[in-house]
N, C-alpha and C. Protein backbone atom coordinates (compact mmCIF):
# COMPACT_ATOMS: atom_id res chain seq x y z
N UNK A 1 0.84 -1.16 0.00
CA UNK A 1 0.00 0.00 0.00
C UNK A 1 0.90 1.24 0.00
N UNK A 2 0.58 2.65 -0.70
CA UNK A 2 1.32 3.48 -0.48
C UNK A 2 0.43 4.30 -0.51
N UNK A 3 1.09 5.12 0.62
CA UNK A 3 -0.02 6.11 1.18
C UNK A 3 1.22 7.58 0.56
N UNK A 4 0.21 8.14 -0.06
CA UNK A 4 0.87 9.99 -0.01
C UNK A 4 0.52 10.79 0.49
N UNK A 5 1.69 11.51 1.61
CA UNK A 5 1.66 12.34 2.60
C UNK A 5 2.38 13.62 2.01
N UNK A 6 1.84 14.92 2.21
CA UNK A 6 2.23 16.14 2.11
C UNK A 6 3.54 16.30 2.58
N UNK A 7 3.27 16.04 3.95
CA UNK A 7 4.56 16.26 4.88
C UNK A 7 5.64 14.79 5.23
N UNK A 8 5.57 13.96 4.31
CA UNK A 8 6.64 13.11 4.26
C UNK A 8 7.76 13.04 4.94
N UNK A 9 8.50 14.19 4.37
CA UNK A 9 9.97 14.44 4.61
C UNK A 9 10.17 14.86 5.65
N UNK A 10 8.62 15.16 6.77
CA UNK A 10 9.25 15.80 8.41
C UNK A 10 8.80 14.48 9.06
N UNK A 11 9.04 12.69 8.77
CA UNK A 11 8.64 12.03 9.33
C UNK A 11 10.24 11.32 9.65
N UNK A 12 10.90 11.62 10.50
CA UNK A 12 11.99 11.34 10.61
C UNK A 12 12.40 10.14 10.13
N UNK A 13 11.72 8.97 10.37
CA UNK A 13 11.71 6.97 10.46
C UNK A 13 11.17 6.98 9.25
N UNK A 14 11.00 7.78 7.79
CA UNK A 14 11.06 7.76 6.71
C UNK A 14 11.80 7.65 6.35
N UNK A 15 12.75 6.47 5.55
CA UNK A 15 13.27 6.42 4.55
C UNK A 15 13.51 6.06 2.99
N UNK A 16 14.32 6.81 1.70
CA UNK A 16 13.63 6.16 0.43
C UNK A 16 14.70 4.39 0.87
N UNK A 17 13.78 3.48 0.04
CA UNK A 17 13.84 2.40 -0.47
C UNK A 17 15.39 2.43 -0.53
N UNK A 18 16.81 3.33 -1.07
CA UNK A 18 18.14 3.31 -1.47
C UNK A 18 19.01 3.42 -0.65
N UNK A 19 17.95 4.29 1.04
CA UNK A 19 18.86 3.92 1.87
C UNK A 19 18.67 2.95 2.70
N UNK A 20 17.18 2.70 2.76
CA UNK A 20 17.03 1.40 3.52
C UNK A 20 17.67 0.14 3.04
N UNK A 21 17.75 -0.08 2.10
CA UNK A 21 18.87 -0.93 1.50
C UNK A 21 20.20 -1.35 2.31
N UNK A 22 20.92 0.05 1.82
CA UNK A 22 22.21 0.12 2.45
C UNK A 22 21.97 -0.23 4.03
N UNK A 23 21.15 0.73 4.73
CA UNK A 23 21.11 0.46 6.17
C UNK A 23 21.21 -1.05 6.78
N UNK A 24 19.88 -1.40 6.32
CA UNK A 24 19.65 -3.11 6.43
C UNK A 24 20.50 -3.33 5.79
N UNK A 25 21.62 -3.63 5.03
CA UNK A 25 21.78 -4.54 4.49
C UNK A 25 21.56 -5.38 3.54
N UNK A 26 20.60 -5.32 3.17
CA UNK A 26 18.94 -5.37 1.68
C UNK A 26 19.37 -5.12 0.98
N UNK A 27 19.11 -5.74 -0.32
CA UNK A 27 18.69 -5.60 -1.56
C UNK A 27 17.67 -4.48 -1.81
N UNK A 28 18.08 -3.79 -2.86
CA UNK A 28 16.53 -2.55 -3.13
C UNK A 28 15.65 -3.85 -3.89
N UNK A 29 16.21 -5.01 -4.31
CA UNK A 29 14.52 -5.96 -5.18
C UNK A 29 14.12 -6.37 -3.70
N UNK A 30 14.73 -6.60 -2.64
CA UNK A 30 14.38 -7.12 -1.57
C UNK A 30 13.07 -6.38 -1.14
N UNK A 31 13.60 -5.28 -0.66
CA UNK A 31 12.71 -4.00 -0.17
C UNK A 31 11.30 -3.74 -1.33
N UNK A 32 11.28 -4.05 -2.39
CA UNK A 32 10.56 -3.76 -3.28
C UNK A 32 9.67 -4.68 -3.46
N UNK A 33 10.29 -6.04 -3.33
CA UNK A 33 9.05 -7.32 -2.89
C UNK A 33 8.41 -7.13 -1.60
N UNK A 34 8.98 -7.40 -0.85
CA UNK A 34 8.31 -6.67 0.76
C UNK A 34 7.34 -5.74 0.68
N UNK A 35 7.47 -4.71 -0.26
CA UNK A 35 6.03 -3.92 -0.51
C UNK A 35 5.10 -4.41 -1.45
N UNK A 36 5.31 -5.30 -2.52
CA UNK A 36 4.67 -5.79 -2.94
C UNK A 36 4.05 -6.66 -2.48
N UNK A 37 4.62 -7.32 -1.70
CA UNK A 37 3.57 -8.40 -0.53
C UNK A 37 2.82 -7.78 0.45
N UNK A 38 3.02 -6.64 0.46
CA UNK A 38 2.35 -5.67 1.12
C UNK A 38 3.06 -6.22 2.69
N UNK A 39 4.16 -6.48 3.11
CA UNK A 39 4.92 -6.57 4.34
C UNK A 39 5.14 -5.35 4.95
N UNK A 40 5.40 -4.34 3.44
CA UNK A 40 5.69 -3.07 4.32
C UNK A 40 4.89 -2.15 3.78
N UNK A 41 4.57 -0.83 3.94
CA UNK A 41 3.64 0.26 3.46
C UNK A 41 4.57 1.21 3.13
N UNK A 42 4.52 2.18 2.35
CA UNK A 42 5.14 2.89 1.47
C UNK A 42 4.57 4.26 1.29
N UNK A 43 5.51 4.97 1.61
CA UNK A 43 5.03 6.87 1.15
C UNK A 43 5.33 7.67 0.34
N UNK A 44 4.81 8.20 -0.29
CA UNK A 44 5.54 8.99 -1.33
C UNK A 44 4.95 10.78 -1.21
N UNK A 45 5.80 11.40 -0.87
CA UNK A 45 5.30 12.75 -0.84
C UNK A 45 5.59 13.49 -2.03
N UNK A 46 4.75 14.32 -1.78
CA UNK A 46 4.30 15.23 -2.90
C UNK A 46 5.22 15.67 -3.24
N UNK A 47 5.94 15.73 -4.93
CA UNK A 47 6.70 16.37 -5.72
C UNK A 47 8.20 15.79 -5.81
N UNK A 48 8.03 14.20 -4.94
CA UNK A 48 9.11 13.55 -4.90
C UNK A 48 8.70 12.11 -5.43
N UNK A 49 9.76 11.88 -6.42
CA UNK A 49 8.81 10.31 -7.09
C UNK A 49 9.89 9.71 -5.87
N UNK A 50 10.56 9.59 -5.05
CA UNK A 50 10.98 8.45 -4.09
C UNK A 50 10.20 7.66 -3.68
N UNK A 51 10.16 6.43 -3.39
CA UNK A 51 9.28 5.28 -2.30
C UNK A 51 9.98 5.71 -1.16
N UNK A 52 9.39 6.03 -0.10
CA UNK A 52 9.40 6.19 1.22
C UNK A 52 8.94 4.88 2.26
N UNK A 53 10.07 3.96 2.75
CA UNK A 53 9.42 3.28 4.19
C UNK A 53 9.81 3.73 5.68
N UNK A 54 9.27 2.87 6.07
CA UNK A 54 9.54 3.37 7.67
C UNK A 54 10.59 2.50 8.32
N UNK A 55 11.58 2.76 8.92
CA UNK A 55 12.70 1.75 9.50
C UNK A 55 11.97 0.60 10.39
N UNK A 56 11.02 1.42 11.32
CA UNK A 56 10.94 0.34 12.22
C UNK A 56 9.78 -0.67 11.78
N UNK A 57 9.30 -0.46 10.71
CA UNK A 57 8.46 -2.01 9.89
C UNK A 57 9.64 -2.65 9.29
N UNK A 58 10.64 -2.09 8.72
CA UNK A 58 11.85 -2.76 8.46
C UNK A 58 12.18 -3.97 9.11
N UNK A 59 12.90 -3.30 10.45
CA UNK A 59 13.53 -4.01 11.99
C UNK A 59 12.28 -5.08 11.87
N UNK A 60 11.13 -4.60 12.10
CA UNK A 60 10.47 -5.67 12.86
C UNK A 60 10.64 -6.95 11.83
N UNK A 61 10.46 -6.96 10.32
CA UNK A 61 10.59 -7.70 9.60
C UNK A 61 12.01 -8.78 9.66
N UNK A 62 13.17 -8.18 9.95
CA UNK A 62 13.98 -8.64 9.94
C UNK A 62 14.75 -9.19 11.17
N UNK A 63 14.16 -8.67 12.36
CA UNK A 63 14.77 -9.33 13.76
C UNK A 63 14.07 -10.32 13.83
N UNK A 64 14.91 -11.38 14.64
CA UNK A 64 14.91 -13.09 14.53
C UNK A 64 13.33 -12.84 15.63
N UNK A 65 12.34 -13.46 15.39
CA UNK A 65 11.50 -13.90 16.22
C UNK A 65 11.82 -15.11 17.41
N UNK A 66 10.99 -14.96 18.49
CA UNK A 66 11.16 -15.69 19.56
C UNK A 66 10.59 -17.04 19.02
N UNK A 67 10.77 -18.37 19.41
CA UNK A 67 10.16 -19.63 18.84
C UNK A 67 9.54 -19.87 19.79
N UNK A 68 8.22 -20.27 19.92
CA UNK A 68 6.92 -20.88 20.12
C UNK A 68 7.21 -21.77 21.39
N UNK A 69 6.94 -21.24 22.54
CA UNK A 69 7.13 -21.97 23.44
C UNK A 69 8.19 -22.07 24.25
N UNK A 70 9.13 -20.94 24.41
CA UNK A 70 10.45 -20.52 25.07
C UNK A 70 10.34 -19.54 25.41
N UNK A 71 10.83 -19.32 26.25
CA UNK A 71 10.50 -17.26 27.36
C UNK A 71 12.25 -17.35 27.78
């Protein structure tokens, strides 16, 4: 889903798709399937063709989950 926001660029935990890449570690096809599976949501503000995500749907995607039955 991509939602377009006016004020995009004052959402700090916005980033385009090129640096989330680098950050994570990712592939930009990586990041680009992930929105296509709709894993992650996507912004694009006005007068900027960038894809915009948010880091911390990132993180959550990519930190190891706890297994089923261990505390």
């Amino acid at each position: 889903m991509t939602l377009k926001l006016a004020y995009a660029h004052l959402v700090p935990d916005l980033v385009s798709v090129d640096e989330a890449a680098r950050e994570f570690r990712r592939s930009r096809k990586t990041i680009f399937t992930w929105l296509r599976e709709d894993r992650l949501t996507s912004c694009r503000s006005e007068g900027d063709r960038r894809t915009l995500v948010d880091r911390a749907e990132i993180r959550r995607l990519i930190e190891p989950r706890p297994e089923a039955g261990k505390s």
